[in-house]
Protein backbone atom coordinates (compact mmCIF):
# COMPACT_ATOMS: atom_id res chain seq x y z
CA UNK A 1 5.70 3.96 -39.45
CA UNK A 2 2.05 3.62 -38.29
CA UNK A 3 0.66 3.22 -34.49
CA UNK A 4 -2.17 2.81 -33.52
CA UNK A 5 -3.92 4.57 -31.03
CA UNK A 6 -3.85 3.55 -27.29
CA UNK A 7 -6.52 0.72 -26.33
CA UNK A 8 -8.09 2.22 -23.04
CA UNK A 9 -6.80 0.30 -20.56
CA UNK A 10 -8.87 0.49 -17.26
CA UNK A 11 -6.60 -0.46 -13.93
CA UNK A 12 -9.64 -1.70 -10.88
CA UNK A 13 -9.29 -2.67 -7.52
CA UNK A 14 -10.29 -6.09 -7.57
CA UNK A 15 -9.79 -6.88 -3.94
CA UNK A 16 -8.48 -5.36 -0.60
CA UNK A 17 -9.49 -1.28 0.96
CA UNK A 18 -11.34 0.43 -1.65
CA UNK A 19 -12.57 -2.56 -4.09
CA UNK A 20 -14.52 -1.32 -7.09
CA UNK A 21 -12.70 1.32 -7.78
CA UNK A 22 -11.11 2.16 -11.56
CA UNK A 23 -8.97 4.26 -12.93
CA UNK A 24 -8.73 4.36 -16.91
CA UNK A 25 -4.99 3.96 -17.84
CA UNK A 26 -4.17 6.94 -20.44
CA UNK A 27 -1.06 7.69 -19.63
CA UNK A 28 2.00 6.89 -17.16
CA UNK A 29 0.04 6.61 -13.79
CA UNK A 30 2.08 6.17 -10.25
CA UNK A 31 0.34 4.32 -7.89
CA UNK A 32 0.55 4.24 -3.84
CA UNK A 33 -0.55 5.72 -0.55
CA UNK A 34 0.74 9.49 -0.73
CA UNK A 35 -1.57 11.73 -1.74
CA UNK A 36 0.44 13.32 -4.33
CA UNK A 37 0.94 9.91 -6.93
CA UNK A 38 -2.21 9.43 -9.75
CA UNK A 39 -3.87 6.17 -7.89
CA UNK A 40 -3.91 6.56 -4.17
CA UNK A 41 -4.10 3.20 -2.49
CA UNK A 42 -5.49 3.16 1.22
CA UNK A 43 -3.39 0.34 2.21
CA UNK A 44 -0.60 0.30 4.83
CA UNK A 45 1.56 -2.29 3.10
CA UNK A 46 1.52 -0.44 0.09
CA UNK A 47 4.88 2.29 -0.24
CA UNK A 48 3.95 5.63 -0.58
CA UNK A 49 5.47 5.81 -4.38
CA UNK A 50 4.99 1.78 -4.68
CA UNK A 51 4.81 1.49 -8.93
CA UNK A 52 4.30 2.86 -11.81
CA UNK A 53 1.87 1.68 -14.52
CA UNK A 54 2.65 2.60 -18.49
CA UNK A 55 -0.10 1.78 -21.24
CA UNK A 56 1.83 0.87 -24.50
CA UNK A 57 0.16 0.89 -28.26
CA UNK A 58 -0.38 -2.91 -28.65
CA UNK A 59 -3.50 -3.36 -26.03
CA UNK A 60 -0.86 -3.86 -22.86
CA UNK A 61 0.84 -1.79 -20.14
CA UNK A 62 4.08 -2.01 -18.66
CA UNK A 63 4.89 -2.15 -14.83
CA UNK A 64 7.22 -1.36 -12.82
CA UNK A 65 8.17 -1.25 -8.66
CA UNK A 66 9.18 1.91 -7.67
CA UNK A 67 11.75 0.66 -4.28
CA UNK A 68 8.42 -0.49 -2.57
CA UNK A 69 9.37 -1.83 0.79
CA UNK A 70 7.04 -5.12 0.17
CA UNK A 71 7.49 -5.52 -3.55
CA UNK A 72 5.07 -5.83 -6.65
CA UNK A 73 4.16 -8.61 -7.60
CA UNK A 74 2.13 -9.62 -11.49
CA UNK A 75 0.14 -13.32 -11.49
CA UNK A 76 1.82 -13.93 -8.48
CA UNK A 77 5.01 -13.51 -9.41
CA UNK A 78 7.85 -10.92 -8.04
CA UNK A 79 8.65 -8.16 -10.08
CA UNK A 80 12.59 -7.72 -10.82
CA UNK A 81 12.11 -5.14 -13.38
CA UNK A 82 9.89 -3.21 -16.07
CA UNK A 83 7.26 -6.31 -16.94
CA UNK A 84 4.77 -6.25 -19.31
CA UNK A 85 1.22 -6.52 -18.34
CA UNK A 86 -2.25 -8.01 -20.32
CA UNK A 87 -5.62 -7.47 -19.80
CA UNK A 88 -7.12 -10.24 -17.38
CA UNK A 89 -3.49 -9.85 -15.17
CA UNK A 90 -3.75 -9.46 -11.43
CA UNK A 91 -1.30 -6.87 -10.10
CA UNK A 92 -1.05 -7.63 -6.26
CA UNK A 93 0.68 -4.29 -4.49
CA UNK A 94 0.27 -4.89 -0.39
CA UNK A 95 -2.37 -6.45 0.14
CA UNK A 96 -4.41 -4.76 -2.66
CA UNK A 97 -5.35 -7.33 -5.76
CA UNK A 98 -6.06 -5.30 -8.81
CA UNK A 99 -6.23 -6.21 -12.78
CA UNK A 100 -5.52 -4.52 -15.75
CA UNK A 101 -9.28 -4.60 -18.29
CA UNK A 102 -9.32 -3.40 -21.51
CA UNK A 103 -12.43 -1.11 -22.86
CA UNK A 104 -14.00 -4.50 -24.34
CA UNK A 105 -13.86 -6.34 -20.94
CA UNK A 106 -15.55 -3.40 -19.45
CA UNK A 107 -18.55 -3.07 -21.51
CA UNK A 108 -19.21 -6.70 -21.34
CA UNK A 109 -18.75 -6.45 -17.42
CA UNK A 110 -18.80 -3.06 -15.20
CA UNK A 111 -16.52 -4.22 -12.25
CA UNK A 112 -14.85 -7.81 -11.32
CA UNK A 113 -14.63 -6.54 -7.63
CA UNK A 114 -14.92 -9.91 -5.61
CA UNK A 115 -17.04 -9.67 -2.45
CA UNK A 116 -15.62 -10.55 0.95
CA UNK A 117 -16.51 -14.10 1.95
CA UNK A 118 -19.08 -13.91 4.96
CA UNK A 119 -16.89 -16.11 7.37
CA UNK A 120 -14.39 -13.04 6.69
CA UNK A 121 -16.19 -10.39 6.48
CA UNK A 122 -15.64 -7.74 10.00
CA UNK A 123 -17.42 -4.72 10.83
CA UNK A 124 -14.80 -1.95 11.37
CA UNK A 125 -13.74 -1.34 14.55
CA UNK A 126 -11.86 1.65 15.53
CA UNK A 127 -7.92 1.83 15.75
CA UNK A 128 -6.37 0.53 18.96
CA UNK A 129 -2.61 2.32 18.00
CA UNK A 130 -3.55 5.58 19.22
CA UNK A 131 -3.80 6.36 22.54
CA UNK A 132 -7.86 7.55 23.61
CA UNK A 133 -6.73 10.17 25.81
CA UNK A 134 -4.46 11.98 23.49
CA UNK A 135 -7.59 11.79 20.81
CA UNK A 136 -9.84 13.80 23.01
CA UNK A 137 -7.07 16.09 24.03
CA UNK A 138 -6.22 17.03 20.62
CA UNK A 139 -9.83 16.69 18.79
CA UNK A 140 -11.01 19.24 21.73
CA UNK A 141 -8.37 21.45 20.95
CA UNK A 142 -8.97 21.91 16.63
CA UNK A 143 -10.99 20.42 14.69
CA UNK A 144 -9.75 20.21 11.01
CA UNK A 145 -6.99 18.82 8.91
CA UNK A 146 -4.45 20.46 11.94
CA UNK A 147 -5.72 18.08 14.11
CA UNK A 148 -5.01 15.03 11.63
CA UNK A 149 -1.05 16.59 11.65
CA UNK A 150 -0.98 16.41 15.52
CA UNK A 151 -2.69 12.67 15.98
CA UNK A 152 0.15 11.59 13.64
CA UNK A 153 2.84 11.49 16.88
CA UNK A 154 0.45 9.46 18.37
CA UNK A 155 0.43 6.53 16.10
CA UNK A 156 2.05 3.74 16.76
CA UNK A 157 2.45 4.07 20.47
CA UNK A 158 3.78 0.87 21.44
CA UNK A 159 6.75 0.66 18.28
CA UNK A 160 7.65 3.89 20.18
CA UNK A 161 8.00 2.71 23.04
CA UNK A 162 9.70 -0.58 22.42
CA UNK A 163 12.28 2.29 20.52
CA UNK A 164 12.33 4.52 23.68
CA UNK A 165 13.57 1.05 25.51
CA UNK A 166 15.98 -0.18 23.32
CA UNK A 167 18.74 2.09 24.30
CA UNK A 168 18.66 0.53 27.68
CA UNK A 169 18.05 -3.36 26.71
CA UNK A 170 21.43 -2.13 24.63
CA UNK A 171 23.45 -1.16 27.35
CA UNK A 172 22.25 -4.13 29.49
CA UNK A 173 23.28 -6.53 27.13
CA UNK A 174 26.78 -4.96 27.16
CA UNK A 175 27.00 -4.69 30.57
CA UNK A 176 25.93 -8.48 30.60
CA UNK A 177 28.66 -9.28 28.40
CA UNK A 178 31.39 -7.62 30.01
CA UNK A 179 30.43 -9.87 33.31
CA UNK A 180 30.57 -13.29 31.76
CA UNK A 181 33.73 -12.49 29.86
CA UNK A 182 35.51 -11.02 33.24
CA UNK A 183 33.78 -13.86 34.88
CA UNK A 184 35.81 -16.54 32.48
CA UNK A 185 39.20 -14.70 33.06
């Protein structure tokens, strides 16, 4: 049996964090936001093993969700299981557009990355789920990759709260509902 050898398959960030970027698709390649899978994606809808992307011998790939929380989806369209993907399809992970190019689509143009349309285009602006004071504190204490471990506690300060209350809006509501039904009695 012949096979041919594997088309180079390039995988680029078409749209969302990180636009422009490619990654040439020579073998199995795990995408997501940890920082030990083969494409890191710096997008917070995105699981941290979301897919995985196989290149196969006739000029396509094959994809597949990996349990993402938010699904994978190709030309709009929900993933259910392994799917196969062309060149010119649009994988759409989070919020994160990218599309599968073949070697030939490359040469005849570098990147497909669409620009941001003016009226929705925003300067960055810095994170309002971490509490300022606990910033300093820590940042004055180390400065390094340590530091980035401690901030972590402090993201998401108001889920955590809202988590620290719910015990009590619990009992409440019990306590609520053992009234009305000895009330009724």
């Amino acid at each position: 049996m012949l096979t041919r050898a594997m088309a180079e398959l390039v995988l680029e960030i078409v749209e969302g964090p990180g636009a422009g970027r490619q990654l040439a698709l020579d073998s199995a390649v795990v995408i997501g936001r940890a920082q030990d899978v083969d494409f890191v994606l710096e997008d917070d809808q995105v699981s941290r093993h979301h897919a995985r992307v196989t290149p196969s011998v006739d000029d396509s790939a094959v994809i597949e969700d990996l349990g993402s929380a938010n699904g994978t989806f190709v030309n709009h369209n929900e993933l259910h299981g392994p799917t196969r993907v062309d060149p010119s399809d649009e994988l759409l992970l989070g919020v994160t557009v990218m599309e599968l190019r073949s070697s030939s689509q490359v040469s005849e143009r570098p990147t497909v990355k669409r620009p941001v349309p003016p009226a929705l285009a925003q300067a960055p602006r810095p994170p309002d789920y971490v509490d300022p004071e606990a910033v300093d504190a820590v940042v004055g204490e180390s400065h390094g990759s340590g530091a980035a471990r401690e901030l972590e506690k402090y993201r998401d300060v108001r889920v955590r709260r809202r988590a620290q209350l719910a015990p009590l809006a619990l009992l409440m509501l019990i306590a609520l509902a053992l009234i009305i039904y000895f009330a009724v009695r």
